[in-house]
PDB file of N, CA and C in Angstrom:
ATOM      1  N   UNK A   1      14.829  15.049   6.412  1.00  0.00           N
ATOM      2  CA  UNK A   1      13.853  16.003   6.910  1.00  0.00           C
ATOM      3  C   UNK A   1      12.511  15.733   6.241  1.00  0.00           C
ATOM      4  N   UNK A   2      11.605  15.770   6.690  1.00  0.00           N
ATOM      5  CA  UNK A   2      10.183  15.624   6.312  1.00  0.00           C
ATOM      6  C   UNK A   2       9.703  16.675   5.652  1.00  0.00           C
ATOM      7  N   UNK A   3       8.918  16.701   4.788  1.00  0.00           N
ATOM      8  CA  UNK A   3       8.008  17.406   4.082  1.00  0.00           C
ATOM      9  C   UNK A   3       6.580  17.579   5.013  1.00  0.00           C
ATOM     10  N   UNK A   4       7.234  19.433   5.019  1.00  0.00           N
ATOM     11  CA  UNK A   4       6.229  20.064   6.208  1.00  0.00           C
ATOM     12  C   UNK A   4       4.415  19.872   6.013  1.00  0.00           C
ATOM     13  N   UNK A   5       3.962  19.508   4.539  1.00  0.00           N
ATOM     14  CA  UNK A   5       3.200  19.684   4.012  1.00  0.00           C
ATOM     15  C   UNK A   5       2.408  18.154   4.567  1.00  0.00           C
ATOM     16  N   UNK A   6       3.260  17.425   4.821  1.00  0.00           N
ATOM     17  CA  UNK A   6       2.908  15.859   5.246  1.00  0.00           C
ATOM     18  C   UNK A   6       2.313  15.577   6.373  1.00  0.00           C
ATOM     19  N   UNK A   7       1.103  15.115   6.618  1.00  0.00           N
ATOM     20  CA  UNK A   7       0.673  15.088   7.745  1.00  0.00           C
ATOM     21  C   UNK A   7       0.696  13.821   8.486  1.00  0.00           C
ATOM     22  N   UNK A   8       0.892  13.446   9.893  1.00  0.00           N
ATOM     23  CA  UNK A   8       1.112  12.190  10.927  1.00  0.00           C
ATOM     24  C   UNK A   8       0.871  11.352  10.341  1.00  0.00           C
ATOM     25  N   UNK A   9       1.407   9.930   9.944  1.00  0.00           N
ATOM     26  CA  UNK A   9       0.855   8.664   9.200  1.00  0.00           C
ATOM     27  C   UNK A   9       2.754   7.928   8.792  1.00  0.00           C
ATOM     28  N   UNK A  10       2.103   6.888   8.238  1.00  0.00           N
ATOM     29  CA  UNK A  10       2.858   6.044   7.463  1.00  0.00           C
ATOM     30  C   UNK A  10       2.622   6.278   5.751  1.00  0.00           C
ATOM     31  N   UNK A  11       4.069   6.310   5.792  1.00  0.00           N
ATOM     32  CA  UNK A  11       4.170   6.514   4.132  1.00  0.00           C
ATOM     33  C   UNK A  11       5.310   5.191   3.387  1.00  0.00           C
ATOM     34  N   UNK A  12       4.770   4.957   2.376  1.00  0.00           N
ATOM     35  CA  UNK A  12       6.088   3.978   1.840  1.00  0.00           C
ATOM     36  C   UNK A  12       7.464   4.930   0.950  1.00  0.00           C
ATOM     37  N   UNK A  13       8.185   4.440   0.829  1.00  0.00           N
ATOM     38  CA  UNK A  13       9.264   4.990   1.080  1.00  0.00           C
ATOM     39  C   UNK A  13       9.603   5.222  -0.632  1.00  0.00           C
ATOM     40  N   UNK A  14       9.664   6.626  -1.287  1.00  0.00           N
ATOM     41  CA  UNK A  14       9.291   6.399  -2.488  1.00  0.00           C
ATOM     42  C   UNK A  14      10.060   6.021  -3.557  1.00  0.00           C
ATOM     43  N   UNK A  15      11.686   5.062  -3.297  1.00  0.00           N
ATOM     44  CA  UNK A  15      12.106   4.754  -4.500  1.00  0.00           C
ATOM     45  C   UNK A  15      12.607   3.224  -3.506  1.00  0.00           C
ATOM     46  N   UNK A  16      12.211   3.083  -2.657  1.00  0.00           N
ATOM     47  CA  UNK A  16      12.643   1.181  -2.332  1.00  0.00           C
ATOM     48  C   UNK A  16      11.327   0.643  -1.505  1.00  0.00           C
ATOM     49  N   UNK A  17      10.729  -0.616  -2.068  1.00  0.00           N
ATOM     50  CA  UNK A  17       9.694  -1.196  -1.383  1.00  0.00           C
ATOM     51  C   UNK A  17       9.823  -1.789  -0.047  1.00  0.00           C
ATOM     52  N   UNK A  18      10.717  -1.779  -0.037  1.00  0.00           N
ATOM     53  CA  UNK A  18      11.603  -2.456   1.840  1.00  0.00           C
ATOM     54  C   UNK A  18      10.866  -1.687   2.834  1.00  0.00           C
ATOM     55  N   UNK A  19      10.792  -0.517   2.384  1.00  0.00           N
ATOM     56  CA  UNK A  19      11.274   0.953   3.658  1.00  0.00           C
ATOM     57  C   UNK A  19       9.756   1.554   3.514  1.00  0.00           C
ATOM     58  N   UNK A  20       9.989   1.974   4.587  1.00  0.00           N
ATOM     59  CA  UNK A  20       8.822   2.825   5.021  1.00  0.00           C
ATOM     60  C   UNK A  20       9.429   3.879   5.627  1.00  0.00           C
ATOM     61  N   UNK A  21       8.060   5.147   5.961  1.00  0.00           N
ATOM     62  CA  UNK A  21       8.726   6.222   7.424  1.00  0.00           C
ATOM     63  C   UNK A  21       7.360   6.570   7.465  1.00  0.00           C
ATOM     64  N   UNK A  22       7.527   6.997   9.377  1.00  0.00           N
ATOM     65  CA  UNK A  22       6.041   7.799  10.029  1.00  0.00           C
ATOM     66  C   UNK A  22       6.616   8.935  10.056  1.00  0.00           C
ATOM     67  N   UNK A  23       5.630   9.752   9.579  1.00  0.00           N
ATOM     68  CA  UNK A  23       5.720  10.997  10.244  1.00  0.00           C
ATOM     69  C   UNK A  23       5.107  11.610  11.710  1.00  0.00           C
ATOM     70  N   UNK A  24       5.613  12.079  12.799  1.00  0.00           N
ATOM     71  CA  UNK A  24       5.067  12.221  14.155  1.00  0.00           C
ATOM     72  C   UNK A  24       5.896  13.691  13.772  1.00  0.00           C
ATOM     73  N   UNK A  25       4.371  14.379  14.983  1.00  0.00           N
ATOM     74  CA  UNK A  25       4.894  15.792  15.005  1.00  0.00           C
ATOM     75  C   UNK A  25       5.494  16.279  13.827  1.00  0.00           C
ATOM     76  N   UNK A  26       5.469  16.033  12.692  1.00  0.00           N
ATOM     77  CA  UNK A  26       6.624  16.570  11.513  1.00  0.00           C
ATOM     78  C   UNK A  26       7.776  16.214  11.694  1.00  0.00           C
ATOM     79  N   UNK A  27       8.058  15.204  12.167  1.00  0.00           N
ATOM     80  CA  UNK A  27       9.580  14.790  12.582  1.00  0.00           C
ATOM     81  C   UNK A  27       9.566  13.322  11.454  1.00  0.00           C
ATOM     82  N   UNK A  28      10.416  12.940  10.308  1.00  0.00           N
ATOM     83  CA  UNK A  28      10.051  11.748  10.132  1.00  0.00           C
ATOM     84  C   UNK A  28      11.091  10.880  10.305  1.00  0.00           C
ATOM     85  N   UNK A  29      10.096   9.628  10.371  1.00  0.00           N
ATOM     86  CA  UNK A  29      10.944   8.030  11.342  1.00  0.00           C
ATOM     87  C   UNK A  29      11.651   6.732  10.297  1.00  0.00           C
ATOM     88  N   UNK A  30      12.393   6.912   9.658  1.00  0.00           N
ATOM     89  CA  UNK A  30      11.924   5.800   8.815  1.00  0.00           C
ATOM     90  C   UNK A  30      12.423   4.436   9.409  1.00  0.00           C
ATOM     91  N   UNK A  31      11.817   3.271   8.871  1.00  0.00           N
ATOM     92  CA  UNK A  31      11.806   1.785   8.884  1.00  0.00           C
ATOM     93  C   UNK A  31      12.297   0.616   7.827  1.00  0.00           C
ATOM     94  N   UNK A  32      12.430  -0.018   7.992  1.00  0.00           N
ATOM     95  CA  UNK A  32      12.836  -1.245   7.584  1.00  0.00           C
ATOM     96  C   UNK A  32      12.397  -2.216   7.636  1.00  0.00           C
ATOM     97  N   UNK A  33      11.496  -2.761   6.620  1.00  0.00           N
ATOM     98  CA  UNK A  33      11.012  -4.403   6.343  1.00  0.00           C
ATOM     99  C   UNK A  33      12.110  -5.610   6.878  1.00  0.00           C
ATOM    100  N   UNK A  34      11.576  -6.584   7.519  1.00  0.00           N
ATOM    101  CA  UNK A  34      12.314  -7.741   7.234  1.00  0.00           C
ATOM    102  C   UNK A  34      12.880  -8.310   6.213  1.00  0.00           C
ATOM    103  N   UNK A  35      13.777  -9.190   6.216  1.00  0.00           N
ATOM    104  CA  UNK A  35      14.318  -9.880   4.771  1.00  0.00           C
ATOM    105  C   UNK A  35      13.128 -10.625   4.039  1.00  0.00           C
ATOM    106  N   UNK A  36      12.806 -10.621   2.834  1.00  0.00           N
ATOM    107  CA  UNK A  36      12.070 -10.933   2.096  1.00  0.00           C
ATOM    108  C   UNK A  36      10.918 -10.261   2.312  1.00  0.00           C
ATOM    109  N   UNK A  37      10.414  -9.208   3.028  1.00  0.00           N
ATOM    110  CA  UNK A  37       9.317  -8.764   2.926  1.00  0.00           C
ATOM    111  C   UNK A  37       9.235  -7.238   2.218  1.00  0.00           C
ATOM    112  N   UNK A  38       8.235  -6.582   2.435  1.00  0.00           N
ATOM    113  CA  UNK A  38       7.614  -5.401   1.529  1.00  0.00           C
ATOM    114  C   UNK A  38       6.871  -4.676   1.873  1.00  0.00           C
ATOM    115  N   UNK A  39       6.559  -3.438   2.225  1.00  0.00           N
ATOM    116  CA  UNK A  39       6.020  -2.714   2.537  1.00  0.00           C
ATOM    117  C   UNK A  39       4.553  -2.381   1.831  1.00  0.00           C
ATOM    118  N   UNK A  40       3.775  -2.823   2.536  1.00  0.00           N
ATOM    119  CA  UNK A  40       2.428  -2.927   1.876  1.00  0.00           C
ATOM    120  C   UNK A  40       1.690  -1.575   2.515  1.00  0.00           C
ATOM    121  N   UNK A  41       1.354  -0.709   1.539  1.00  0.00           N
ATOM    122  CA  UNK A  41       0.718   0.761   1.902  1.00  0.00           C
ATOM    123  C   UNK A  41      -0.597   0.886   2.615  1.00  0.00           C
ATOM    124  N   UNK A  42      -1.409   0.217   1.881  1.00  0.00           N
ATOM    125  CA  UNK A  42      -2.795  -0.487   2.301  1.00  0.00           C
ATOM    126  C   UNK A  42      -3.055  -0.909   3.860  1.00  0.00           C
ATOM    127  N   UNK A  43      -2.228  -1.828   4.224  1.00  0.00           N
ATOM    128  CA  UNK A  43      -2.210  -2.662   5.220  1.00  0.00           C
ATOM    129  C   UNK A  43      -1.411  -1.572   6.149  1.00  0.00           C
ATOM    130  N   UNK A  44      -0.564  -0.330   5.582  1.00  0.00           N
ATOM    131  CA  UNK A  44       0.618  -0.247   6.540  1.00  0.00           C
ATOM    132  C   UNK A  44       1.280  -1.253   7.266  1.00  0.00           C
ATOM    133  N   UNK A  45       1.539  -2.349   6.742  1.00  0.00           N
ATOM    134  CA  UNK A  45       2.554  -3.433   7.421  1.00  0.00           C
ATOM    135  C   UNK A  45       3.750  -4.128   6.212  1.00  0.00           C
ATOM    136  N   UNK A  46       4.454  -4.953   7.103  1.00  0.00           N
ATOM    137  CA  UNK A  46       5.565  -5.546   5.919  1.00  0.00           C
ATOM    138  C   UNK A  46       5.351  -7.027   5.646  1.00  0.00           C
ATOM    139  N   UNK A  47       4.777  -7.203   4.367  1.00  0.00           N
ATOM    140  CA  UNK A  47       4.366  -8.455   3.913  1.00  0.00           C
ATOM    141  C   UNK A  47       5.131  -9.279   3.023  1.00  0.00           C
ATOM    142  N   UNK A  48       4.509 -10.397   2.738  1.00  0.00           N
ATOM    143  CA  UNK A  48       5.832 -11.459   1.662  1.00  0.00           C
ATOM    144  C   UNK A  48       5.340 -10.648   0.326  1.00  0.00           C
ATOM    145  N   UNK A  49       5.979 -11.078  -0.762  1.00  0.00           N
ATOM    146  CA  UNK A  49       5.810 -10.716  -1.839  1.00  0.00           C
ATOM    147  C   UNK A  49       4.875 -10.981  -2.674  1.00  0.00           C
ATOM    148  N   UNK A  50       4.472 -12.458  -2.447  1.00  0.00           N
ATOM    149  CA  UNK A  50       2.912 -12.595  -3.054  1.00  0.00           C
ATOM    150  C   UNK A  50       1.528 -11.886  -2.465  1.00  0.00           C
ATOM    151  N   UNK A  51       2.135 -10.871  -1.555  1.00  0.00           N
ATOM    152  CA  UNK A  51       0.819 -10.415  -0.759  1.00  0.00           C
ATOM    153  C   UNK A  51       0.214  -9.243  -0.994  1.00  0.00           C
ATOM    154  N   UNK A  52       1.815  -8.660  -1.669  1.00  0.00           N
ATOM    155  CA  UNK A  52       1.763  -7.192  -2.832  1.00  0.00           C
ATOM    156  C   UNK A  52       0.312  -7.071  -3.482  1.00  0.00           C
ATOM    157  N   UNK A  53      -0.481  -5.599  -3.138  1.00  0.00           N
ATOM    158  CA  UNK A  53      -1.258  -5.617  -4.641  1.00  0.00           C
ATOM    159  C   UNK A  53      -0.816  -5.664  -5.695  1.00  0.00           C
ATOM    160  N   UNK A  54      -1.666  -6.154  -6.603  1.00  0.00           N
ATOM    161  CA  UNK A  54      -0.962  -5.844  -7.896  1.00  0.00           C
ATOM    162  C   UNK A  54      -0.595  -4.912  -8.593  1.00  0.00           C
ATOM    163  N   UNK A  55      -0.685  -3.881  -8.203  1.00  0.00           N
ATOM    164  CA  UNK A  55      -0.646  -2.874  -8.999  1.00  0.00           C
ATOM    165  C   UNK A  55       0.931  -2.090  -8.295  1.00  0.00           C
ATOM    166  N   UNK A  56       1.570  -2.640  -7.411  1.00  0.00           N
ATOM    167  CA  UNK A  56       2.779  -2.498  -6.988  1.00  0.00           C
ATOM    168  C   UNK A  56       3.891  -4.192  -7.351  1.00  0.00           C
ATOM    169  N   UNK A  57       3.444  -5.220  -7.927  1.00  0.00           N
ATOM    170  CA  UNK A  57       4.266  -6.200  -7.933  1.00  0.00           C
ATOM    171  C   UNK A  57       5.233  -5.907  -9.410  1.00  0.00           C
ATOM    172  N   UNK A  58       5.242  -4.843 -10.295  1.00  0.00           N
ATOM    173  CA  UNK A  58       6.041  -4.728 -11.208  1.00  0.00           C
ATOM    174  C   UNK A  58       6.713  -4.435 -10.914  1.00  0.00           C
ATOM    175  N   UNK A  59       6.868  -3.202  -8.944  1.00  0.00           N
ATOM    176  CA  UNK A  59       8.200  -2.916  -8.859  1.00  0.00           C
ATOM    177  C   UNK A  59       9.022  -3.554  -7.938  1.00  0.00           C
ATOM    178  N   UNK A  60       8.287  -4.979  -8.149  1.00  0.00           N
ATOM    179  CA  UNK A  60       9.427  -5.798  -6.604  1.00  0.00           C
ATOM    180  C   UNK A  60      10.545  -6.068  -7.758  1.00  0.00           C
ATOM    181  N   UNK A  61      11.519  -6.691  -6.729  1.00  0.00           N
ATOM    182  CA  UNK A  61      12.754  -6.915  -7.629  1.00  0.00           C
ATOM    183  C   UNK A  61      12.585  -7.971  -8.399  1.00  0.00           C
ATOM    184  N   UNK A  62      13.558  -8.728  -9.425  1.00  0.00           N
ATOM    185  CA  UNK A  62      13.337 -10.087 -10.429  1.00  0.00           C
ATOM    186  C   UNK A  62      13.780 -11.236  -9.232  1.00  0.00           C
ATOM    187  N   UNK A  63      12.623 -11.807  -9.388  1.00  0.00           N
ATOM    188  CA  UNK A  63      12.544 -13.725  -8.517  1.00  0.00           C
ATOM    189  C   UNK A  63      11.910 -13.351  -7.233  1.00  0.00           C
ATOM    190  N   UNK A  64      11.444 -11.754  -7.060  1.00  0.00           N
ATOM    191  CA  UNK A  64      10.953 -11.777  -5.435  1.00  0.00           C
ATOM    192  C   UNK A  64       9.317 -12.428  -5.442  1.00  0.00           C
ATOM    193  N   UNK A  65       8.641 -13.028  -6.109  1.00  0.00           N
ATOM    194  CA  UNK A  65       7.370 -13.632  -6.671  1.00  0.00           C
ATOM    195  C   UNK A  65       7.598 -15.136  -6.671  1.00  0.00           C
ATOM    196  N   UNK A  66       8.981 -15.546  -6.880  1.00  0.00           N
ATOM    197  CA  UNK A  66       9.508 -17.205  -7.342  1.00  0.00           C
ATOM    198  C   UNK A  66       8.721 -17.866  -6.000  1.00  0.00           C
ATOM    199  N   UNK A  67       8.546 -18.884  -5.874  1.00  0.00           N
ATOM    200  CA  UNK A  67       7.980 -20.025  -5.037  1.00  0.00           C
ATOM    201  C   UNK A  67       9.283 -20.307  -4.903  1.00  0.00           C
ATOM    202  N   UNK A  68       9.460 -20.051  -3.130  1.00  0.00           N
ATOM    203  CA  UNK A  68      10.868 -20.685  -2.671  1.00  0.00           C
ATOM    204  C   UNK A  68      11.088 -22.144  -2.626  1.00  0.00           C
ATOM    205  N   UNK A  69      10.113 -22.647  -2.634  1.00  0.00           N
ATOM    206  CA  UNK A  69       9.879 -24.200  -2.339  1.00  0.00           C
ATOM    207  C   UNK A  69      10.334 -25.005  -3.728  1.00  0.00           C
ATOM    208  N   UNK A  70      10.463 -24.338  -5.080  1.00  0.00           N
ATOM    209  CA  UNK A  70      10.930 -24.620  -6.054  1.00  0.00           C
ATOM    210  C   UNK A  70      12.324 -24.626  -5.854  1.00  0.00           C
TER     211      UNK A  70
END
């Protein structure tokens, strides 16, 4: 159930960076990032992990930053 206090928008999802939810009408929607991506608040979209601001990359998980190509 949504928090009535919340108004129409995108919110990130507040204990996993994957997830998101809209709120419409007070009804809320939530979502799901692709594999390897992240929910970027800013952008409202789901990005790779180097695309994170910084000030959210302490809470990606350990190796989600690694260069896959390594």
């Amino acid at each position: 159930m949504a928090d009535q206090t919340q108004a129409d928008g995108m919110y990130p999802h507040p204990d996993d960076l994957t997830k998101m939810y809209r709120i419409i009408d007070g009804k809320r929607h939530d979502f799901q990032c692709g594999p390897n991506t992240y929910y970027h608040p800013e952008l409202e979209a789901c990005v790779h992990a180097w695309q994170m601001p910084e000030g959210l990359r302490d809470q990606l998980p350990p190796g989600a930053l690694a260069d896959p190509e390594s």
